[in-house]
C-alpha atoms as a PDB file:
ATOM      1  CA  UNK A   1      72.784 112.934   3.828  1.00  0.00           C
ATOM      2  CA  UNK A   2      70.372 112.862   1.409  1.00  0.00           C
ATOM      3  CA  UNK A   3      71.763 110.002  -0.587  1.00  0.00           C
ATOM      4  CA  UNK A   4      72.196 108.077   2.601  1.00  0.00           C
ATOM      5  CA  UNK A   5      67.980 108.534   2.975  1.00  0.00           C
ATOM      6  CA  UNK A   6      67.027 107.852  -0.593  1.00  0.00           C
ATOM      7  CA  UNK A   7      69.589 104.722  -0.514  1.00  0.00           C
ATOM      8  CA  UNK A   8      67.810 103.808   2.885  1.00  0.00           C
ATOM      9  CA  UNK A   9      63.819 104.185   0.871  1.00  0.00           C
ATOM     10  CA  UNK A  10      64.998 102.286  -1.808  1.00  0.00           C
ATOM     11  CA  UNK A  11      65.937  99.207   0.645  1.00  0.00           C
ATOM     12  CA  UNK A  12      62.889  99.575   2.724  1.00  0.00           C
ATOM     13  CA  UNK A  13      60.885  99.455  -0.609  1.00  0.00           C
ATOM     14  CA  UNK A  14      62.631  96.635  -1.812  1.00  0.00           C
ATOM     15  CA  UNK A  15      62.606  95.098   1.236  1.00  0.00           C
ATOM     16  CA  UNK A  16      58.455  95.835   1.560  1.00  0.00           C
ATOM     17  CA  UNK A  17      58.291  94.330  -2.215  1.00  0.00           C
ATOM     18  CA  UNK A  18      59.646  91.074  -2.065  1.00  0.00           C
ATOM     19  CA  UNK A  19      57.167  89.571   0.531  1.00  0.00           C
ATOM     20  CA  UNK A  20      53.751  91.128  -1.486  1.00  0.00           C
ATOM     21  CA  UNK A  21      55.441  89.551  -4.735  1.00  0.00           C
ATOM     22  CA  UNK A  22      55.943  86.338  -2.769  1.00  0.00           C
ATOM     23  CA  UNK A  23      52.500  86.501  -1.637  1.00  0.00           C
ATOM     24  CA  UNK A  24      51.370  87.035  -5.010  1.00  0.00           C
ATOM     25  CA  UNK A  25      53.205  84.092  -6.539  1.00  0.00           C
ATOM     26  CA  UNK A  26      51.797  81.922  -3.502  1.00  0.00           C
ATOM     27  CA  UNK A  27      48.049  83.282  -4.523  1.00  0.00           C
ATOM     28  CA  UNK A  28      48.302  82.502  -8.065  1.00  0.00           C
ATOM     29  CA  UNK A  29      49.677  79.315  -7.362  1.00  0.00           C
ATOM     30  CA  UNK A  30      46.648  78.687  -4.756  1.00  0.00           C
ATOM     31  CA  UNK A  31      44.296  79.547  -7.620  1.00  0.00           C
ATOM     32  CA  UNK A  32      45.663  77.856 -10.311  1.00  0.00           C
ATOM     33  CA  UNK A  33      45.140  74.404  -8.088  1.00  0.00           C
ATOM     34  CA  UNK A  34      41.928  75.611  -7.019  1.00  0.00           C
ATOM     35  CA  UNK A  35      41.031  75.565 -10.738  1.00  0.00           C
ATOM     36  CA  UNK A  36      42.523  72.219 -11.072  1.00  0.00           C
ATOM     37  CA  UNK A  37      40.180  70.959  -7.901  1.00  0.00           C
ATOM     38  CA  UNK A  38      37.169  72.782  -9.595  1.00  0.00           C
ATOM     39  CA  UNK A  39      37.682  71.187 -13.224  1.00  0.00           C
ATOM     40  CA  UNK A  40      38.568  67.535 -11.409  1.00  0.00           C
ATOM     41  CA  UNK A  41      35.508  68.356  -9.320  1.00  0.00           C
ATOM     42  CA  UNK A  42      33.019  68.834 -12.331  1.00  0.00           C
ATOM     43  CA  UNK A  43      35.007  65.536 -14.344  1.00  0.00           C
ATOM     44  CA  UNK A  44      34.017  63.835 -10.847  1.00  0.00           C
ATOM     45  CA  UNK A  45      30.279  65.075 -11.420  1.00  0.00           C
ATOM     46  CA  UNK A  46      29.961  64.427 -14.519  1.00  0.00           C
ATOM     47  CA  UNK A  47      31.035  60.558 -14.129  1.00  0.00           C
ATOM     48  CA  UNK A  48      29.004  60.479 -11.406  1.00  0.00           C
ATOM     49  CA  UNK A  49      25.989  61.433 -13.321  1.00  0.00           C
ATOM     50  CA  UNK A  50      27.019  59.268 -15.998  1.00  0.00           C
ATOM     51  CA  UNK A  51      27.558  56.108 -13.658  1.00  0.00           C
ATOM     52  CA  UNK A  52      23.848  57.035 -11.653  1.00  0.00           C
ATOM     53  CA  UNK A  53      22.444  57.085 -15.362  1.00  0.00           C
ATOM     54  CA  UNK A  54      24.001  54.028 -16.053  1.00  0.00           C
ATOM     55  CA  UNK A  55      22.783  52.115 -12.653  1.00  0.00           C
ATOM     56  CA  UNK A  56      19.509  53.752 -13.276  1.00  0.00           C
ATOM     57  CA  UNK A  57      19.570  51.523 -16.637  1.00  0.00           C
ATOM     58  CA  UNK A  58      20.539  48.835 -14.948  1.00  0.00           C
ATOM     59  CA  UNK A  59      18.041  48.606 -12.534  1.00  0.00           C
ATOM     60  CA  UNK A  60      15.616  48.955 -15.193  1.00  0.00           C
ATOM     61  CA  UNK A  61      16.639  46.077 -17.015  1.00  0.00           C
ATOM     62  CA  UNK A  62      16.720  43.760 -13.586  1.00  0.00           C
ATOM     63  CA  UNK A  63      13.246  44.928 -13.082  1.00  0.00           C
ATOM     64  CA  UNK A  64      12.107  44.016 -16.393  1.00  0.00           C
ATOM     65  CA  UNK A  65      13.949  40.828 -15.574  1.00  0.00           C
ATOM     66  CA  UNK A  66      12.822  39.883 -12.698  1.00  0.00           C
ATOM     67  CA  UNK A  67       8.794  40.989 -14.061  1.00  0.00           C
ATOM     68  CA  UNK A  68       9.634  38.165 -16.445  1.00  0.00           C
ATOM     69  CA  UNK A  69      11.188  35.373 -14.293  1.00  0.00           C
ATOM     70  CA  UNK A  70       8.390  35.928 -12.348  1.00  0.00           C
ATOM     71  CA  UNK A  71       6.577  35.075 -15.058  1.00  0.00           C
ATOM     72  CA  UNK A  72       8.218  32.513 -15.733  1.00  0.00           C
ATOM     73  CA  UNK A  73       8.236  31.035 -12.580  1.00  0.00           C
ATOM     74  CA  UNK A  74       4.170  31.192 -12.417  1.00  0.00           C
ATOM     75  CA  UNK A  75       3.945  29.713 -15.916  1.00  0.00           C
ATOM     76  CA  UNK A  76       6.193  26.775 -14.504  1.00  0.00           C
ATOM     77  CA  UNK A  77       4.539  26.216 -11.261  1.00  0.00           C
ATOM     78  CA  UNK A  78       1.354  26.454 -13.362  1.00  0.00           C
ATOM     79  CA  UNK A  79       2.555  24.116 -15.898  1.00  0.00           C
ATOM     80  CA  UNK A  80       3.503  21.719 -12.594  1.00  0.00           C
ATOM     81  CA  UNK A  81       0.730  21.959 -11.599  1.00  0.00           C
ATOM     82  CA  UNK A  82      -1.119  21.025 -14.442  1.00  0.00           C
ATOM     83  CA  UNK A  83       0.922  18.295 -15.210  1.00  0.00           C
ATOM     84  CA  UNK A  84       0.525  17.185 -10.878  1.00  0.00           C
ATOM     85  CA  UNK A  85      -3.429  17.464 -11.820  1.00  0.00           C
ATOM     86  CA  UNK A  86      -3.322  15.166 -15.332  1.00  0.00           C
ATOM     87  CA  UNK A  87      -0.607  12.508 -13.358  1.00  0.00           C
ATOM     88  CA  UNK A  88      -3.323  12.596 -10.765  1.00  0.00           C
ATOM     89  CA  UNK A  89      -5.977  11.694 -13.160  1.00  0.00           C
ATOM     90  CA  UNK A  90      -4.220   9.246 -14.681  1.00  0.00           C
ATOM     91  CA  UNK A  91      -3.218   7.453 -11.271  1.00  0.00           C
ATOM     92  CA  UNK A  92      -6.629   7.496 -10.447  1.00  0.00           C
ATOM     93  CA  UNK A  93      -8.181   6.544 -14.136  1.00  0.00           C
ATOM     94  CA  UNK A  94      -5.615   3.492 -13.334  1.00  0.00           C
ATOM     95  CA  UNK A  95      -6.895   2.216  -9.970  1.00  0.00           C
ATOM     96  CA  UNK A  96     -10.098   2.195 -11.513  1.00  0.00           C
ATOM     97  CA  UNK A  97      -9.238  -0.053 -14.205  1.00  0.00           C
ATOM     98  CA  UNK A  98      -7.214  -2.010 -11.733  1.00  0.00           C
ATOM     99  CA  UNK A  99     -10.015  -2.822 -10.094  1.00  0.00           C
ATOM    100  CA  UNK A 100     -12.630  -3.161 -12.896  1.00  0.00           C
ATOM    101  CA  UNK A 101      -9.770  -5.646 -14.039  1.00  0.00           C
ATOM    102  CA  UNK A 102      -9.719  -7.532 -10.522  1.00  0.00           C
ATOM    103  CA  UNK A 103     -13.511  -7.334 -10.383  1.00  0.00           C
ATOM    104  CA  UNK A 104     -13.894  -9.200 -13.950  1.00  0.00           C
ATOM    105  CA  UNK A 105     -11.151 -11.695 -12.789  1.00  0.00           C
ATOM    106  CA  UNK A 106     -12.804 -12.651  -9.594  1.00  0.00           C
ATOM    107  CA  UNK A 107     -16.312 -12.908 -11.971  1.00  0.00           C
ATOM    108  CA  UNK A 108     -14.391 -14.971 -14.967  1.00  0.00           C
ATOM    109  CA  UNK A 109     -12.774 -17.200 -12.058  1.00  0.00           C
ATOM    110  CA  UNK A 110     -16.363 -17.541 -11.017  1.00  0.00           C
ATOM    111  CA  UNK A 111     -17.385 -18.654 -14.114  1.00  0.00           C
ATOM    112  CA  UNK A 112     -15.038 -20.641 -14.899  1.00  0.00           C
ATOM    113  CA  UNK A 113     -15.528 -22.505 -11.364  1.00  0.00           C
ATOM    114  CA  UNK A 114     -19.115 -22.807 -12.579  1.00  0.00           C
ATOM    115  CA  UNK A 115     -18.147 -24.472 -16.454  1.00  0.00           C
ATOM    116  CA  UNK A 116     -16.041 -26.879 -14.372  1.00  0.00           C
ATOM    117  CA  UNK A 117     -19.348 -27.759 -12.084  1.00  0.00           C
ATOM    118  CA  UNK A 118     -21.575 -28.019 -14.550  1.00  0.00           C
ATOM    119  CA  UNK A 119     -18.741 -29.554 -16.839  1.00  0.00           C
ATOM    120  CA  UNK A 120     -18.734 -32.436 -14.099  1.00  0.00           C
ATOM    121  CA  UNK A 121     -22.469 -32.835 -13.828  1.00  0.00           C
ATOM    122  CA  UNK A 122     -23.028 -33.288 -17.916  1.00  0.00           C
ATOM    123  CA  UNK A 123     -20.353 -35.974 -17.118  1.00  0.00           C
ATOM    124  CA  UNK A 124     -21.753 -37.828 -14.589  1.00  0.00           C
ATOM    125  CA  UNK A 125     -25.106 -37.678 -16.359  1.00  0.00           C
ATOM    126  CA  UNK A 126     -23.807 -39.103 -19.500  1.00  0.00           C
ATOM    127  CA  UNK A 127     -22.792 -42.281 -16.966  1.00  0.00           C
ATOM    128  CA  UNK A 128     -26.392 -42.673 -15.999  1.00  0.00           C
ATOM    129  CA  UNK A 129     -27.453 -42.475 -19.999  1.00  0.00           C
ATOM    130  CA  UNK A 130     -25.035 -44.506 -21.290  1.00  0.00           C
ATOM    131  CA  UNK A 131     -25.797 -47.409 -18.389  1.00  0.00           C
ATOM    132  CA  UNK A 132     -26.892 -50.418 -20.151  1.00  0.00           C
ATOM    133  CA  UNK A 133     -31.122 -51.152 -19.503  1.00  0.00           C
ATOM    134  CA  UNK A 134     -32.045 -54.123 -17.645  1.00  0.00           C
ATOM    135  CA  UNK A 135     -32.941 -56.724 -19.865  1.00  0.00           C
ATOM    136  CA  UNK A 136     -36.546 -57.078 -20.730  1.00  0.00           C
ATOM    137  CA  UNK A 137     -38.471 -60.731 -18.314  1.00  0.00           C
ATOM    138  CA  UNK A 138     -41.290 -61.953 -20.217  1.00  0.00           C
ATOM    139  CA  UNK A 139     -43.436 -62.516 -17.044  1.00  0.00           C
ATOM    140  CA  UNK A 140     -45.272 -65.875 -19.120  1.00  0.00           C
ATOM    141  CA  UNK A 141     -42.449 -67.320 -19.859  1.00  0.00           C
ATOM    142  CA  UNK A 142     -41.714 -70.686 -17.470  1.00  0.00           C
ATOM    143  CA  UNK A 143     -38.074 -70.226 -15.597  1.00  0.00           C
ATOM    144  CA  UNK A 144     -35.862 -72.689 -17.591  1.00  0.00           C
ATOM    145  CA  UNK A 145     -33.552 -74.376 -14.327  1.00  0.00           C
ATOM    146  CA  UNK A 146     -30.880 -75.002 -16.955  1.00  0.00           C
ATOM    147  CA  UNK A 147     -30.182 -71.689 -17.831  1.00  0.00           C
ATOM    148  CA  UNK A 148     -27.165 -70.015 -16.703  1.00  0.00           C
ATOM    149  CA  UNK A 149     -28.532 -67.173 -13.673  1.00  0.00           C
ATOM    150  CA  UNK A 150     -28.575 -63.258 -15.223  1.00  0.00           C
ATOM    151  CA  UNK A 151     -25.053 -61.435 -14.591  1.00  0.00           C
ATOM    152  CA  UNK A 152     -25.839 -59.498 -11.832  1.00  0.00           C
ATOM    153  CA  UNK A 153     -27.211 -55.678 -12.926  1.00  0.00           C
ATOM    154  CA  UNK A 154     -24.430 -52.627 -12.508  1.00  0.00           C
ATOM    155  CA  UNK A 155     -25.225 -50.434  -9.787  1.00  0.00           C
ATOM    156  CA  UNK A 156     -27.012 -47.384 -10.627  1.00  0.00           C
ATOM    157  CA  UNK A 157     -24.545 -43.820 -10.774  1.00  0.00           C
ATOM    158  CA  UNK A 158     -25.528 -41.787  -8.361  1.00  0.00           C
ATOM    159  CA  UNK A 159     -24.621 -38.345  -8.738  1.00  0.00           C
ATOM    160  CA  UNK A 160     -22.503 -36.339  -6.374  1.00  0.00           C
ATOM    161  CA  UNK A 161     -24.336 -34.416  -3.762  1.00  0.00           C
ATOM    162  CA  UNK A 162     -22.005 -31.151  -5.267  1.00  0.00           C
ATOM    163  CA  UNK A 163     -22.898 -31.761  -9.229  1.00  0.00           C
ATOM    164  CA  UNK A 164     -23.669 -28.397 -10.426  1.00  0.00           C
ATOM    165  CA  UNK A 165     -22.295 -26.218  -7.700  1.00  0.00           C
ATOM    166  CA  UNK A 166     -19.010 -24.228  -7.967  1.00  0.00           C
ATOM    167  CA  UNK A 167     -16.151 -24.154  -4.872  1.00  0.00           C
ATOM    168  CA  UNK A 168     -17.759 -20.353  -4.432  1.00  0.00           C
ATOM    169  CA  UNK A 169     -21.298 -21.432  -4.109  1.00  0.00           C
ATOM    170  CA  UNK A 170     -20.729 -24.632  -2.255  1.00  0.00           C
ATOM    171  CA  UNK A 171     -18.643 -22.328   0.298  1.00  0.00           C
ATOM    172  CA  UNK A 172     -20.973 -19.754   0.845  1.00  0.00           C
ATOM    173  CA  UNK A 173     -23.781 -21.730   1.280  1.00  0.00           C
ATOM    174  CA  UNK A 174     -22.108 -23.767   4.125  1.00  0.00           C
ATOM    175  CA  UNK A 175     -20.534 -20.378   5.666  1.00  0.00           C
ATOM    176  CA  UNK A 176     -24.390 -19.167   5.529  1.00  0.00           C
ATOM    177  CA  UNK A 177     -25.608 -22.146   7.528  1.00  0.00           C
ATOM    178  CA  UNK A 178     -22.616 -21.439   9.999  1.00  0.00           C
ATOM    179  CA  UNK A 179     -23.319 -17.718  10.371  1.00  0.00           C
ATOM    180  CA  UNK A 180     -26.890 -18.361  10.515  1.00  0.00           C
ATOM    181  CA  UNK A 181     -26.442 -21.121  13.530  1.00  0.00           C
ATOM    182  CA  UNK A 182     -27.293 -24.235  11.525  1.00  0.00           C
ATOM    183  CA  UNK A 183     -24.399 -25.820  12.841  1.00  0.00           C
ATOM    184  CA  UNK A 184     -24.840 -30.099  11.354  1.00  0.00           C
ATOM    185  CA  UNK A 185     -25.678 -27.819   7.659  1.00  0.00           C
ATOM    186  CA  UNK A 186     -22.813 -25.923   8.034  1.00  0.00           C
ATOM    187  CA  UNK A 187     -20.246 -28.728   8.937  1.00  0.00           C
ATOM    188  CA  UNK A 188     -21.984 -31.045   6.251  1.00  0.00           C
ATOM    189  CA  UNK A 189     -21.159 -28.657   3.627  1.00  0.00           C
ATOM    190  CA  UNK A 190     -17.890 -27.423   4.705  1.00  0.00           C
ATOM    191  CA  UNK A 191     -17.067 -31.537   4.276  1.00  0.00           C
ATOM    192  CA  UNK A 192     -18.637 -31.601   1.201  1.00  0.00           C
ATOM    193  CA  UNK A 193     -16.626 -28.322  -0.130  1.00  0.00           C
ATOM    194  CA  UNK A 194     -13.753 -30.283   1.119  1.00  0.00           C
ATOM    195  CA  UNK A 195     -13.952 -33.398  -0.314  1.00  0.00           C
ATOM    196  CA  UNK A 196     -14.715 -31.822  -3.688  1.00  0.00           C
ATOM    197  CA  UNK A 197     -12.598 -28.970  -3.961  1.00  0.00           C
ATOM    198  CA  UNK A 198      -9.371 -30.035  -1.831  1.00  0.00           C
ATOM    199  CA  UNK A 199      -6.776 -27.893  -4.046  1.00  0.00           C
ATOM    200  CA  UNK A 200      -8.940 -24.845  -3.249  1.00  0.00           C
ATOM    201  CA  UNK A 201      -7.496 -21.698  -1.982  1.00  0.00           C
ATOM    202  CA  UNK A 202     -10.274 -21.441   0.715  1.00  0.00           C
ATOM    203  CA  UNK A 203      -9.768 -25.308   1.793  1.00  0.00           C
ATOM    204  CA  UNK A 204      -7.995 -23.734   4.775  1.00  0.00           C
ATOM    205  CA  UNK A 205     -10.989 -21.276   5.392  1.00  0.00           C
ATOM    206  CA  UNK A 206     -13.284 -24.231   5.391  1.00  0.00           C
ATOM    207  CA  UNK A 207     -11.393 -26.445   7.863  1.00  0.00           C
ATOM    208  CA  UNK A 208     -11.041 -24.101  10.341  1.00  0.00           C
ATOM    209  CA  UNK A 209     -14.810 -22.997  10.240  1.00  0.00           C
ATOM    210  CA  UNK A 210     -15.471 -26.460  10.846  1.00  0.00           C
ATOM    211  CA  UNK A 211     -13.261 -26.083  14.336  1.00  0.00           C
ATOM    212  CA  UNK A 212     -15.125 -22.922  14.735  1.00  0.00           C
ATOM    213  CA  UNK A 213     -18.651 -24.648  14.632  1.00  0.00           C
ATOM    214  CA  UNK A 214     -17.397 -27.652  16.905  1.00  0.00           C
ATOM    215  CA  UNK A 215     -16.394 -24.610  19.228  1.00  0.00           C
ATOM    216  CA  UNK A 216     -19.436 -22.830  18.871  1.00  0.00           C
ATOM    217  CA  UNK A 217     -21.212 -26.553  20.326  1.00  0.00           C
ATOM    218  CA  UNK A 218     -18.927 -26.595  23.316  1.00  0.00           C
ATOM    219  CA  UNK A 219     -17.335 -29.651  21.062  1.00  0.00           C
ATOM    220  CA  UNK A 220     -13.997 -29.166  22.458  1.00  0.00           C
ATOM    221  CA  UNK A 221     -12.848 -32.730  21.793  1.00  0.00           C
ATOM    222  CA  UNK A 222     -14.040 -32.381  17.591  1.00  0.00           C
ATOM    223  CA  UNK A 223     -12.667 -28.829  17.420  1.00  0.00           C
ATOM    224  CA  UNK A 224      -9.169 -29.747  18.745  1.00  0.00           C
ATOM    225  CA  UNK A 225      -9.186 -32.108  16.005  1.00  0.00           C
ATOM    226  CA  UNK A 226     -10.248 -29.574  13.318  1.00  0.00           C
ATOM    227  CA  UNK A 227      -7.990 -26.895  14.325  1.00  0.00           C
ATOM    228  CA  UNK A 228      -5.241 -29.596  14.336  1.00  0.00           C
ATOM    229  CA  UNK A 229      -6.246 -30.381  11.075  1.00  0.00           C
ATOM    230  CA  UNK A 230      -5.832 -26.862   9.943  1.00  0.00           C
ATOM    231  CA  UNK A 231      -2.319 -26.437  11.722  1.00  0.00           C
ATOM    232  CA  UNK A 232      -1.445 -30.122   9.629  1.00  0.00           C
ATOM    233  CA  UNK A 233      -3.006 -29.851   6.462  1.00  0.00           C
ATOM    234  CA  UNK A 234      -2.710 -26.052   5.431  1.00  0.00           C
ATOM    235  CA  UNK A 235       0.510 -24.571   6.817  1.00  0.00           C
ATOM    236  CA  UNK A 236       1.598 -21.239   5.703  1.00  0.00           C
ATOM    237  CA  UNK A 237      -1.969 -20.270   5.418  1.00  0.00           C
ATOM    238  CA  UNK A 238      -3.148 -16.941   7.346  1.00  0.00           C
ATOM    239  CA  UNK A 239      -5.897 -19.832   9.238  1.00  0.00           C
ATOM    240  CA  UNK A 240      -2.727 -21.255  11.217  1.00  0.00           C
ATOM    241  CA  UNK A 241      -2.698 -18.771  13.640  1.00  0.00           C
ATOM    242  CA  UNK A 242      -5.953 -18.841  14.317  1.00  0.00           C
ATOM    243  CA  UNK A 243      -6.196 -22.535  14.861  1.00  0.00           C
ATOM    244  CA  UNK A 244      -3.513 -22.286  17.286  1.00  0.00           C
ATOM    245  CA  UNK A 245      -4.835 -19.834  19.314  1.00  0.00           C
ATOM    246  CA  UNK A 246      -8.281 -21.789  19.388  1.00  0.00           C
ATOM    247  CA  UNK A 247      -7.157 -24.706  19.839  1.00  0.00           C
ATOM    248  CA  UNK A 248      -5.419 -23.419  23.178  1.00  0.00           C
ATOM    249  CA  UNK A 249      -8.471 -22.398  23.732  1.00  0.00           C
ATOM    250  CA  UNK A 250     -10.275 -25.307  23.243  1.00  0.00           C
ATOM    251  CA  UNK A 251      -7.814 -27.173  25.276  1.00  0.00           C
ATOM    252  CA  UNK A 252      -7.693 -24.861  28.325  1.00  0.00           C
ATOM    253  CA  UNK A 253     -11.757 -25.641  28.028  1.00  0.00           C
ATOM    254  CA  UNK A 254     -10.612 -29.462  28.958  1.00  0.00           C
ATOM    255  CA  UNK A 255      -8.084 -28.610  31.234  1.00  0.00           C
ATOM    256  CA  UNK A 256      -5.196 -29.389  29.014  1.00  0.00           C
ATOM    257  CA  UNK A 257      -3.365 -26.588  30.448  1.00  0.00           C
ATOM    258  CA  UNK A 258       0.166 -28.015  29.120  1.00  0.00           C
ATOM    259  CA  UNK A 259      -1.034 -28.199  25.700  1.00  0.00           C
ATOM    260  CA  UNK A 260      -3.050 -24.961  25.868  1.00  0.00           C
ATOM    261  CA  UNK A 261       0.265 -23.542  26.774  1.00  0.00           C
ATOM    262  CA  UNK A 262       1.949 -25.590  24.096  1.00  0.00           C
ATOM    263  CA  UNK A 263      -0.420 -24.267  21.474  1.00  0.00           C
ATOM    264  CA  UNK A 264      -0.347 -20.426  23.220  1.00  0.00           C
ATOM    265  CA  UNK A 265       3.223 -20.478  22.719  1.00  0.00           C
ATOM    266  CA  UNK A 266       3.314 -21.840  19.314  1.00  0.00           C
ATOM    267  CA  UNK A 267       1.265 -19.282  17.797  1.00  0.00           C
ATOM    268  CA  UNK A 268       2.611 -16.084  19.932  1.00  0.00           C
ATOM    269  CA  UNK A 269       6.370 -17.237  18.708  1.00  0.00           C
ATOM    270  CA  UNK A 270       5.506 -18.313  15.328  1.00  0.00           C
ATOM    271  CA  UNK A 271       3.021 -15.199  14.193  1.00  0.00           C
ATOM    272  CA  UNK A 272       3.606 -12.225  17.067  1.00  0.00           C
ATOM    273  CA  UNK A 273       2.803  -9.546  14.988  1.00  0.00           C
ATOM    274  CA  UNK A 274      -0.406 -11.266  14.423  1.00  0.00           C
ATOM    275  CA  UNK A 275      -4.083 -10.695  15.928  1.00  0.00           C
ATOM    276  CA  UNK A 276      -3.719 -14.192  16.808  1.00  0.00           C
ATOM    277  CA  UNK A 277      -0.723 -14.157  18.078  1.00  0.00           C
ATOM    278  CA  UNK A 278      -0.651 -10.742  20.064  1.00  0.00           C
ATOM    279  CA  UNK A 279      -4.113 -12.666  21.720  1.00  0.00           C
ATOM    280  CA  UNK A 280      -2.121 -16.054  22.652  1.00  0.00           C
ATOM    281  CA  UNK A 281       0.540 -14.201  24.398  1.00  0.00           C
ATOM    282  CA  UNK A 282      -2.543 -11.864  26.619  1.00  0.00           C
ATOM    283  CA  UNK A 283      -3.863 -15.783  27.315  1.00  0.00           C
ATOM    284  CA  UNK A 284      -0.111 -17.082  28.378  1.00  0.00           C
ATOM    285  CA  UNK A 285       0.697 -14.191  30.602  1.00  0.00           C
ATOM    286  CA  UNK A 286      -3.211 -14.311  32.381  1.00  0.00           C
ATOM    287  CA  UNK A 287      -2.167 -18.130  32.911  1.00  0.00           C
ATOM    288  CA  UNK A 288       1.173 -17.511  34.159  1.00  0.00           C
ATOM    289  CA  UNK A 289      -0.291 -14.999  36.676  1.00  0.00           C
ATOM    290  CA  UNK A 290      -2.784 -17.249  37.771  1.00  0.00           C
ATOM    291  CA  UNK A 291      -1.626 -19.055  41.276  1.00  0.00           C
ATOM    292  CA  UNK A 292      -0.703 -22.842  40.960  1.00  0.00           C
ATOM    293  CA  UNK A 293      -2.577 -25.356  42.245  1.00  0.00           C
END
């Protein structure tokens, strides 16, 4: 009996061992990976640490970079601007001399006009010196019937009304008398400015302000004949359009409707973006909305 109860403890107390020792095992296994955990845990920390210290640089060093692109970037738009300010200067230092250089051009043209005039008048003045005298009559002496009769004396050299005067003077002067209503002056000189400066570049000008003073004396008839002139005489010339128009003008004054309308149309297809031309086509459509007799 009593080796049937010991038997019996000793299988109840190896029976209550085994699960504690299991336990055990299970425990120290548990801690030994809680160990791992806590030694992975502090590797993890201390590359964390490591990589914040490191981004911590790093934004440093952007910082400092960007502090110096932005300077950079001022020092360029300074230096553009600089450079936008001295370009700016010089642009401007170069329209002045531009026109300093046109300004002496028109003057040496000027003076050069003015050579040519005077240039002409020492000529014709040397014809009047060097015209032979008259040859001397002794008023006692008796007429001899037998001698042959005197070759008949040279008419004198008259100078030209325009000796001395450049194309710019003579021009002004007769667009003075025009602007200031001395309309036989005005036309007089505008002639004379013609005849002796055809080739000039304001022969044009001066044709057509001779239509224009005709016009201004309710001369239809002479400026239709002036402003044809122009249209003849100077084409290309920025006076065509204007004679056209004018000279429609002029016409519808006469009751040449047909050739007003001739001339309206001329100048409104030829020049349309023109004053002239924008003011012949207003003219065409008031006649073409006026009722028919």
């Amino acid at each position: 009996m009593r080796r049937r109860t010991a038997l019996a403890l000793a299988v109840l107390l190896t029976w209550l061992a085994s699960p504690a020792a299991a336990q055990n095992r299970e425990h120290q296994q548990m801690a030994a990976e809680l160990r791992m955990l806590q030694e992975q845990a502090q590797q993890l920390a201390l590359t964390l640490a490591t990589l914040n210290q490191a981004l911590a640089e790093s934004m440093k060093a952007i910082g400092a970079l960007g502090g110096r692109l932005d300077e950079s970037n001022n020092a360029t738009r300074k230096m553009f601007a600089d450079q936008k300010l001295l370009i700016d200067n010089i642009a401007e230092g170069v329209r002045v001399i531009r026109e300093r250089t046109d300004d002496t051009n028109v003057r040496i043209a000027t003076l050069r006009e003015e050579l040519e005039a005077l240039r002409t008048t020492v000529q014709a003045l040397q014809q009047v010196a060097l015209a032979p005298p008259p040859a001397p009559v002794d008023p006692s002496a008796l007429p001899d019937p037998n001698a042959p009769a005197p070759p008949p004396a040279p008419p004198p050299v008259a100078l030209p009304p325009t000796a001395g005067l450049s194309p710019t003077r003579l021009y002004e002067t007769a667009r003075a008398d025009y602007f200031a209503g001395q309309w036989s002056s005005a036309i007089s000189g505008f002639e004379a400015f013609l005849r002796a400066f055809p080739r000039s570049e304001q022969a044009d000008d001066a044709q057509l302000y001779i239509g224009e003073t005709y016009y201004a004396q309710n001369q239809w008839a002479q400026a239709i004949t002036a402003y044809t002139r122009v249209i003849d005489s100077y084409p290309g010339t920025n006076s065509v359009p204007i004679a056209y128009y004018k000279r429609g003008l002029a016409e519808q004054q006469l009751g040449q409707i047909d050739a007003a309308r001739a001339s309206w149309e001329a100048a409104a297809k030829m020049f349309p973006d023109s004053d002239a031309g924008r003011l012949a086509k207003q003219s065409l459509d008031r006649l073409s909305s006026q009722p028919k007799p």
